[in-house]
PDB file of N, CA and C in Angstrom:
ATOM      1  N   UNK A   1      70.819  97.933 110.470  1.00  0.00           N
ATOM      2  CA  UNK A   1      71.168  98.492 111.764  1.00  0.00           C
ATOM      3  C   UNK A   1      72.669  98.770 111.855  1.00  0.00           C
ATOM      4  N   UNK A   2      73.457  97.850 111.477  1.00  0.00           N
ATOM      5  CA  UNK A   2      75.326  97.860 111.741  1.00  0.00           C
ATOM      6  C   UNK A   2      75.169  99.543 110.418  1.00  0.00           C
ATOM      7  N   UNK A   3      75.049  99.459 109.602  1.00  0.00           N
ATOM      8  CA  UNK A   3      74.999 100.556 108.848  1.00  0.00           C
ATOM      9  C   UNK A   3      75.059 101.636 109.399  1.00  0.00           C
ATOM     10  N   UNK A   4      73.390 101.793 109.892  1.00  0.00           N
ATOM     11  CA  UNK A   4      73.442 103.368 110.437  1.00  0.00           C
ATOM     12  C   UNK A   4      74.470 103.289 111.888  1.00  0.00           C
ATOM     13  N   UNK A   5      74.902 102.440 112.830  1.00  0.00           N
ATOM     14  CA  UNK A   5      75.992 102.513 113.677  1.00  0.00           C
ATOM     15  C   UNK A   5      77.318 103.175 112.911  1.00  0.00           C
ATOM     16  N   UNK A   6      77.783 102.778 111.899  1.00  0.00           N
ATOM     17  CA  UNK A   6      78.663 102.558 111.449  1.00  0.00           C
ATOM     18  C   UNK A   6      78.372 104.202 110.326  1.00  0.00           C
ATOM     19  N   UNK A   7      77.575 104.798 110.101  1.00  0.00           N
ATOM     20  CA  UNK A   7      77.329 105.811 109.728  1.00  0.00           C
ATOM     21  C   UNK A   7      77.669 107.306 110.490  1.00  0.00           C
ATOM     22  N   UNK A   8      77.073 106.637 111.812  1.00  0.00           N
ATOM     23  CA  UNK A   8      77.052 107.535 113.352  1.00  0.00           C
ATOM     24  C   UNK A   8      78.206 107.238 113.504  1.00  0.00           C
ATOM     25  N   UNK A   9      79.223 106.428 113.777  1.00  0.00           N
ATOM     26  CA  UNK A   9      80.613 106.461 114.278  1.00  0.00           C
ATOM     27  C   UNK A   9      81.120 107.148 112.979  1.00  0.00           C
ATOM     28  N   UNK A  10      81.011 107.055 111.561  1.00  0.00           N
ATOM     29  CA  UNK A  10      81.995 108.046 110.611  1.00  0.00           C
ATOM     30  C   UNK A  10      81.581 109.644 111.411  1.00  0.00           C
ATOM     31  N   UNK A  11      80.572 109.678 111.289  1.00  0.00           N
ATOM     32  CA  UNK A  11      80.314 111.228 111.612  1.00  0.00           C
ATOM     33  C   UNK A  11      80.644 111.758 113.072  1.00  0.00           C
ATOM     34  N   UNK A  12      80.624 110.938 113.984  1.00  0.00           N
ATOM     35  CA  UNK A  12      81.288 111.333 115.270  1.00  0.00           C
ATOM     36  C   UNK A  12      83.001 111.573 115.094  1.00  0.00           C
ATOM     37  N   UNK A  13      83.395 110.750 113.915  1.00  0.00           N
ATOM     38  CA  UNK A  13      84.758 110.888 113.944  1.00  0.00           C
ATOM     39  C   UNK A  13      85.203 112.113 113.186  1.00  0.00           C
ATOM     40  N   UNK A  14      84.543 112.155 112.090  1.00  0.00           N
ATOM     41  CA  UNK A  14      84.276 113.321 111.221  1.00  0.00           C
ATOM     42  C   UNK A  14      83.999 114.865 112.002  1.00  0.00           C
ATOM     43  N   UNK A  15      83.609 114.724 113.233  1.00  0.00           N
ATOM     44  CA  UNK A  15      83.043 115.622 113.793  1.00  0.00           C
ATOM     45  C   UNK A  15      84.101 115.857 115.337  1.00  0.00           C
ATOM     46  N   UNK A  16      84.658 114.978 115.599  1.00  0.00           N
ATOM     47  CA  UNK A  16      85.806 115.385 116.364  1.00  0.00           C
ATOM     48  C   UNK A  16      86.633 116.186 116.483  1.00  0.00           C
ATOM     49  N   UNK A  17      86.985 116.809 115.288  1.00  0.00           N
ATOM     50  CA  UNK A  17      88.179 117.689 115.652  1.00  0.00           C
ATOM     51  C   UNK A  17      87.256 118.952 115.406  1.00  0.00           C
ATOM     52  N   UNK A  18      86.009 118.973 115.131  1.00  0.00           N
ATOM     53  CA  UNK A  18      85.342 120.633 115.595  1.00  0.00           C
ATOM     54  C   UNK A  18      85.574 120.890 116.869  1.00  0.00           C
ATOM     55  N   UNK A  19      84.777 119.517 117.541  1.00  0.00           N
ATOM     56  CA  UNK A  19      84.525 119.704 119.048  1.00  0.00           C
ATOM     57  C   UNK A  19      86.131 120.502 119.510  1.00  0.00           C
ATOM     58  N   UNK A  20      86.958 119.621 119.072  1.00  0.00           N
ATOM     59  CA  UNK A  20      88.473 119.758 120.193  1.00  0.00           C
ATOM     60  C   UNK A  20      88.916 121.184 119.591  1.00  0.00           C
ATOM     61  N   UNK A  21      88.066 121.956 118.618  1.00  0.00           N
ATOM     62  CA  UNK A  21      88.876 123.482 117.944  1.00  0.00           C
ATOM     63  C   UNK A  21      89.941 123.638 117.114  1.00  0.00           C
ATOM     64  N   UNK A  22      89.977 122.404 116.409  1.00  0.00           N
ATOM     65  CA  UNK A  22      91.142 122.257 115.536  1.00  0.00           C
ATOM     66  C   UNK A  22      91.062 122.606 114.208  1.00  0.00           C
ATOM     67  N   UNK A  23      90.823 123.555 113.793  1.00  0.00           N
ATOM     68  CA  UNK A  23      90.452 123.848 112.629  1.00  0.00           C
ATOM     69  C   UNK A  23      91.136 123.326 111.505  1.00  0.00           C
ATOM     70  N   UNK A  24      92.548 123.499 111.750  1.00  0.00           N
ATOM     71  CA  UNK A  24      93.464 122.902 110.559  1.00  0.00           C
ATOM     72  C   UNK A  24      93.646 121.405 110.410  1.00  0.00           C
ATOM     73  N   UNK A  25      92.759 120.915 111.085  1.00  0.00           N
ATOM     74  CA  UNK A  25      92.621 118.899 111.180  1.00  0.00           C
ATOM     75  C   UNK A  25      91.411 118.956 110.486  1.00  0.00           C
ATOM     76  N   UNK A  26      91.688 117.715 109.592  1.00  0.00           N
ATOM     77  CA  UNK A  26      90.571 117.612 108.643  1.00  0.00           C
ATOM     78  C   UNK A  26      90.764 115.748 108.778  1.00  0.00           C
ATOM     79  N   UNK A  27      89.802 115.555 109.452  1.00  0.00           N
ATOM     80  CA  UNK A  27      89.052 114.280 108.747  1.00  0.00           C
ATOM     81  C   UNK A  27      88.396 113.679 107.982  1.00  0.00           C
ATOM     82  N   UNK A  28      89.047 112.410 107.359  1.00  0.00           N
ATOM     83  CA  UNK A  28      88.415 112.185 105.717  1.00  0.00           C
ATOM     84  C   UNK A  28      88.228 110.891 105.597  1.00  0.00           C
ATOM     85  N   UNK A  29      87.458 110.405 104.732  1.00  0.00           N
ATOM     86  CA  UNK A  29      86.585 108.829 104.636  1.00  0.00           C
ATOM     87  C   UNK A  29      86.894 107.735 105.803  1.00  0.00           C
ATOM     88  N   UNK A  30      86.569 108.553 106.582  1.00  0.00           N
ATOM     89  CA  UNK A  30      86.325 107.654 107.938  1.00  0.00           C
ATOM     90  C   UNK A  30      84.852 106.686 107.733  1.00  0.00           C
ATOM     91  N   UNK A  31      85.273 105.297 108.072  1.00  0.00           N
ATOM     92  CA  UNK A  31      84.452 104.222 108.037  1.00  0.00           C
ATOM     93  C   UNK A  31      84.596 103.313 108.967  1.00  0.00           C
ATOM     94  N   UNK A  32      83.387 102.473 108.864  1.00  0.00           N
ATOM     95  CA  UNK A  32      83.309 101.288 110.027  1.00  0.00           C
ATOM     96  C   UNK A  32      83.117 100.019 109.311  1.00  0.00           C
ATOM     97  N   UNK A  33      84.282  99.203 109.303  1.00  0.00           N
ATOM     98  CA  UNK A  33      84.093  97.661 108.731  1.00  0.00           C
ATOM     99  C   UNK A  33      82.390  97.020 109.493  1.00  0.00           C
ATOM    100  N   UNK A  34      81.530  96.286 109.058  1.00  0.00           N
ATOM    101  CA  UNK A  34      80.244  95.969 109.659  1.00  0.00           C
ATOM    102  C   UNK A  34      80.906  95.111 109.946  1.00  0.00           C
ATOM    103  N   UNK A  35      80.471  94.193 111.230  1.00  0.00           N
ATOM    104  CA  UNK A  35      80.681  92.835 111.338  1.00  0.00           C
ATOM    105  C   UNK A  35      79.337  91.830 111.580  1.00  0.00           C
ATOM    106  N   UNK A  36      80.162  90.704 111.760  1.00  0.00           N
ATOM    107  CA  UNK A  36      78.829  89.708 111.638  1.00  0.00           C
ATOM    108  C   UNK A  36      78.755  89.878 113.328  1.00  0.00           C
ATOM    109  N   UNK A  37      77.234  88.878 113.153  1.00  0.00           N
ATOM    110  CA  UNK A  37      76.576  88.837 114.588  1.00  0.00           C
ATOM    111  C   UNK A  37      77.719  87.877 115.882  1.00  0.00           C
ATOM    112  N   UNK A  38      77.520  88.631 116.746  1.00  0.00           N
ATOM    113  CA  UNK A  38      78.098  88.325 117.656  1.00  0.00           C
ATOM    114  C   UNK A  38      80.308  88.457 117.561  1.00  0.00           C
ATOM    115  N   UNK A  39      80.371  89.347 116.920  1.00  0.00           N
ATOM    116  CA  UNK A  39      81.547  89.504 117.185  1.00  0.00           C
ATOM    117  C   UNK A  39      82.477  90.846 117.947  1.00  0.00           C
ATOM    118  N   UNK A  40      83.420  90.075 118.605  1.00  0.00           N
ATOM    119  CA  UNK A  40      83.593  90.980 119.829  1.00  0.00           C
ATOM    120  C   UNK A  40      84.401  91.862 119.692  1.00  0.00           C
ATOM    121  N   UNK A  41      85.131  92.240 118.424  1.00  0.00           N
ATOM    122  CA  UNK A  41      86.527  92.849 117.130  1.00  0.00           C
ATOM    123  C   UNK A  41      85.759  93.622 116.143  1.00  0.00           C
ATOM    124  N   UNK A  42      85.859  94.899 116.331  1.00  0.00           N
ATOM    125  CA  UNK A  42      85.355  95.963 115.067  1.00  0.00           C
ATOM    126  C   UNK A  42      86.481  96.658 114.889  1.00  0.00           C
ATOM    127  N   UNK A  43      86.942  97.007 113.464  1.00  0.00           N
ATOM    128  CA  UNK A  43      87.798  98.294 113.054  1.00  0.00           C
ATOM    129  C   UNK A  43      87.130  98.925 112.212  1.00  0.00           C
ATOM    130  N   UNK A  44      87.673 100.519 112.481  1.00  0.00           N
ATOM    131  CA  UNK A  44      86.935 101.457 112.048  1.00  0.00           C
ATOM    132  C   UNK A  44      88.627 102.073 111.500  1.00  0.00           C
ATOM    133  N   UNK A  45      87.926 102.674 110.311  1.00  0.00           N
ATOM    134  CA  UNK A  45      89.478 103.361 109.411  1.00  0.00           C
ATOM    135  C   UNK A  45      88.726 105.264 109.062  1.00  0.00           C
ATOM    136  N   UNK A  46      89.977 106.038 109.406  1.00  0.00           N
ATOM    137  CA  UNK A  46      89.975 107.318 109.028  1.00  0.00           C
ATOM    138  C   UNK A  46      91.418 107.599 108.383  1.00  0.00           C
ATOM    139  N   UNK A  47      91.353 108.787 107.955  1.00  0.00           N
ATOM    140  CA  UNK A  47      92.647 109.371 107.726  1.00  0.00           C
ATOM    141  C   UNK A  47      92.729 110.877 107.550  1.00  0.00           C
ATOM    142  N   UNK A  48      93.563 111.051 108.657  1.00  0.00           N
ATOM    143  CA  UNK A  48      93.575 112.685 109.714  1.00  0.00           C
ATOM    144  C   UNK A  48      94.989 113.421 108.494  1.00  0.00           C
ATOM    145  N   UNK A  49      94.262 114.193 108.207  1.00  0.00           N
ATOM    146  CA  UNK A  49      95.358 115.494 107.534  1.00  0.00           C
ATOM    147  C   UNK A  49      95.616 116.770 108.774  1.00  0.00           C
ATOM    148  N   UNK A  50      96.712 117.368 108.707  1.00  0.00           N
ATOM    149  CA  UNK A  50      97.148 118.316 109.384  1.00  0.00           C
ATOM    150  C   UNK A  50      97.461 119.647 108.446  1.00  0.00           C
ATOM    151  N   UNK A  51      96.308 120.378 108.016  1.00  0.00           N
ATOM    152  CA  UNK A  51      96.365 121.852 107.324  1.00  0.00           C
ATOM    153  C   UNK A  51      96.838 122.575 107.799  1.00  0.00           C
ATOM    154  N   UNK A  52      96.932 122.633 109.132  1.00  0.00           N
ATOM    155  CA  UNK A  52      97.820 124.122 109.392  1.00  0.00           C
ATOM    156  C   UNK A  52      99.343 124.184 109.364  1.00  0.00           C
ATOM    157  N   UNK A  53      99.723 125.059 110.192  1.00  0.00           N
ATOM    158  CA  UNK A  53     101.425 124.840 109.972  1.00  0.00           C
ATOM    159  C   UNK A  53     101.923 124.627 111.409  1.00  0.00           C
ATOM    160  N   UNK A  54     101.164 124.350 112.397  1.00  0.00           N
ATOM    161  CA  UNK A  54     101.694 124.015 113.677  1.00  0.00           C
ATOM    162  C   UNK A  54     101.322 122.170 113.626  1.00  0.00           C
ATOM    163  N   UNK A  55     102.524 121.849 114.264  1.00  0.00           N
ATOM    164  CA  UNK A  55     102.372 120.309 114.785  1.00  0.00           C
ATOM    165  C   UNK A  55     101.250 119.763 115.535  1.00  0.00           C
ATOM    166  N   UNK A  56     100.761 118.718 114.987  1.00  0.00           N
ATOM    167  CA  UNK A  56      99.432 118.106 116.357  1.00  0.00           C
ATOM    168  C   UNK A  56      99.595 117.017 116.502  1.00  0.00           C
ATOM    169  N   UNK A  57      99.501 116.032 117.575  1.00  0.00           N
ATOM    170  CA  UNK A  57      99.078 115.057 117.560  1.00  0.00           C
ATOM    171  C   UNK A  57      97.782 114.378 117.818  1.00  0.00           C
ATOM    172  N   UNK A  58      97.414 113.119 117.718  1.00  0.00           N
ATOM    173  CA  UNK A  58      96.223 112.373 118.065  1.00  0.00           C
ATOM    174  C   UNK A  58      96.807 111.357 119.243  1.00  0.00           C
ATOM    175  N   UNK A  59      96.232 111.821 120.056  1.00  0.00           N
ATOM    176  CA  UNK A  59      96.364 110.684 121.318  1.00  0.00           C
ATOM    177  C   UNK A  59      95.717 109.845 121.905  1.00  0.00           C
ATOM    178  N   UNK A  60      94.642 109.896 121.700  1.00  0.00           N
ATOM    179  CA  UNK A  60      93.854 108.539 122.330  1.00  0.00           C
ATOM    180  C   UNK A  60      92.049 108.953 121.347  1.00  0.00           C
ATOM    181  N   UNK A  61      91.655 108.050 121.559  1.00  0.00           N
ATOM    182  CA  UNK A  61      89.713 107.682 121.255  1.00  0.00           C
ATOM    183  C   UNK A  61      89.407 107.096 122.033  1.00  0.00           C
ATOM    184  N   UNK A  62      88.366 107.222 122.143  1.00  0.00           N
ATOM    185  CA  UNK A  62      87.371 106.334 122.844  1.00  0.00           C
ATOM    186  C   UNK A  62      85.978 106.427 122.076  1.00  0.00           C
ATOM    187  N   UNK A  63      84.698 104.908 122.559  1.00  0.00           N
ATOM    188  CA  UNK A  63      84.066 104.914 121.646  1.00  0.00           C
ATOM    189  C   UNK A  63      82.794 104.214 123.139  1.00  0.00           C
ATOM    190  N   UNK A  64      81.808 105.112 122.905  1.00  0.00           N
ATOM    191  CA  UNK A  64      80.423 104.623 123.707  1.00  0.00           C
ATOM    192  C   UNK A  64      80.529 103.245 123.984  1.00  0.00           C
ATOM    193  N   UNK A  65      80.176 102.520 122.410  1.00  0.00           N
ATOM    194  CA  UNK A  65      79.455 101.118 122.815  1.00  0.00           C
ATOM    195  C   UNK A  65      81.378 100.005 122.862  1.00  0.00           C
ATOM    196  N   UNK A  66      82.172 100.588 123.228  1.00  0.00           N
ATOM    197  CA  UNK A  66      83.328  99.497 123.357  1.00  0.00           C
ATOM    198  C   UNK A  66      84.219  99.726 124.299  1.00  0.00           C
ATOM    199  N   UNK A  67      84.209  98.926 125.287  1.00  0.00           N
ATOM    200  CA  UNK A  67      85.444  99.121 126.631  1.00  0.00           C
ATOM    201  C   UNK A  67      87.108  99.241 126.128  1.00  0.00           C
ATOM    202  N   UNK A  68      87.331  98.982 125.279  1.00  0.00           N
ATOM    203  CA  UNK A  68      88.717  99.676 124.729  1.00  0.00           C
ATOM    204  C   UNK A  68      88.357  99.714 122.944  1.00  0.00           C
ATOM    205  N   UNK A  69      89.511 101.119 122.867  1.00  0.00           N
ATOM    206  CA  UNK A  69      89.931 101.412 121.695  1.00  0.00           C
ATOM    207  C   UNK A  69      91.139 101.086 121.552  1.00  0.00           C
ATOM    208  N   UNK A  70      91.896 100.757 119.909  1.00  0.00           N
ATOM    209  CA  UNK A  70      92.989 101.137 120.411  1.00  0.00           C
ATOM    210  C   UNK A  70      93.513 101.656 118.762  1.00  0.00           C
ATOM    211  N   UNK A  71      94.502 102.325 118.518  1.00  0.00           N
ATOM    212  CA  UNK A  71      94.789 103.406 117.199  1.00  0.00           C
ATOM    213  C   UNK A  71      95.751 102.798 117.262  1.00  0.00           C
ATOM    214  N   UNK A  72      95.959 102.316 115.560  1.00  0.00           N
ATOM    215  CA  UNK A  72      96.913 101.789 114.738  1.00  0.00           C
ATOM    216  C   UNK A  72      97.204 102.499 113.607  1.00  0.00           C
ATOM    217  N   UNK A  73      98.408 102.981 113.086  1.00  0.00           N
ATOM    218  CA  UNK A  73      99.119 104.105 112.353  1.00  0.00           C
ATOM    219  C   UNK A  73      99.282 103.361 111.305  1.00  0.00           C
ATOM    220  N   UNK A  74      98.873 103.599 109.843  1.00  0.00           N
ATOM    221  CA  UNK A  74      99.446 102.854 108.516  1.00  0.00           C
ATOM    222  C   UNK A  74      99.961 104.104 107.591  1.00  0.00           C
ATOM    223  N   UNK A  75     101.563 104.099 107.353  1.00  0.00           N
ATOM    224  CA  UNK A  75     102.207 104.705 106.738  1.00  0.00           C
ATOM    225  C   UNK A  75     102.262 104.246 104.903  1.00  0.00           C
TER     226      UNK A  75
END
């Protein structure tokens, strides 16, 4: 079950920047750490390329089954 969740959140993330018309944003091996039962802490990892030649940013997520998100940047 955490699998296919965690399948459906890569592909919702994967599938985000169609929705928003961003053509030159490409999302790539976006995943969802599984966790064990009953825990109230999930991270989920992507990593957003910028193809075109204009500047973008990412400003916020949000996610159905969790009352906050929050985006952490690893350089």
């Amino acid at each position: 079950m955490r699998a296919a969740r965690a399948w459906a959140l890569a592909l919702s993330l994967a599938g985000a920047t169609a929705a928003a018309g961003a053509a030159d944003i490409e999302v790539e091996s976006a995943w969802l750490r599984p966790t064990p039962p009953g825990a109230t802490v999930a991270a989920a990892y992507l990593v957003v390329h910028n193809r075109g030649d204009r500047p973008d940013r990412l400003e916020g997520a949000a996610a159905a089954r969790a009352a906050r998100v929050e985006l952490h940047r690893s350089a």
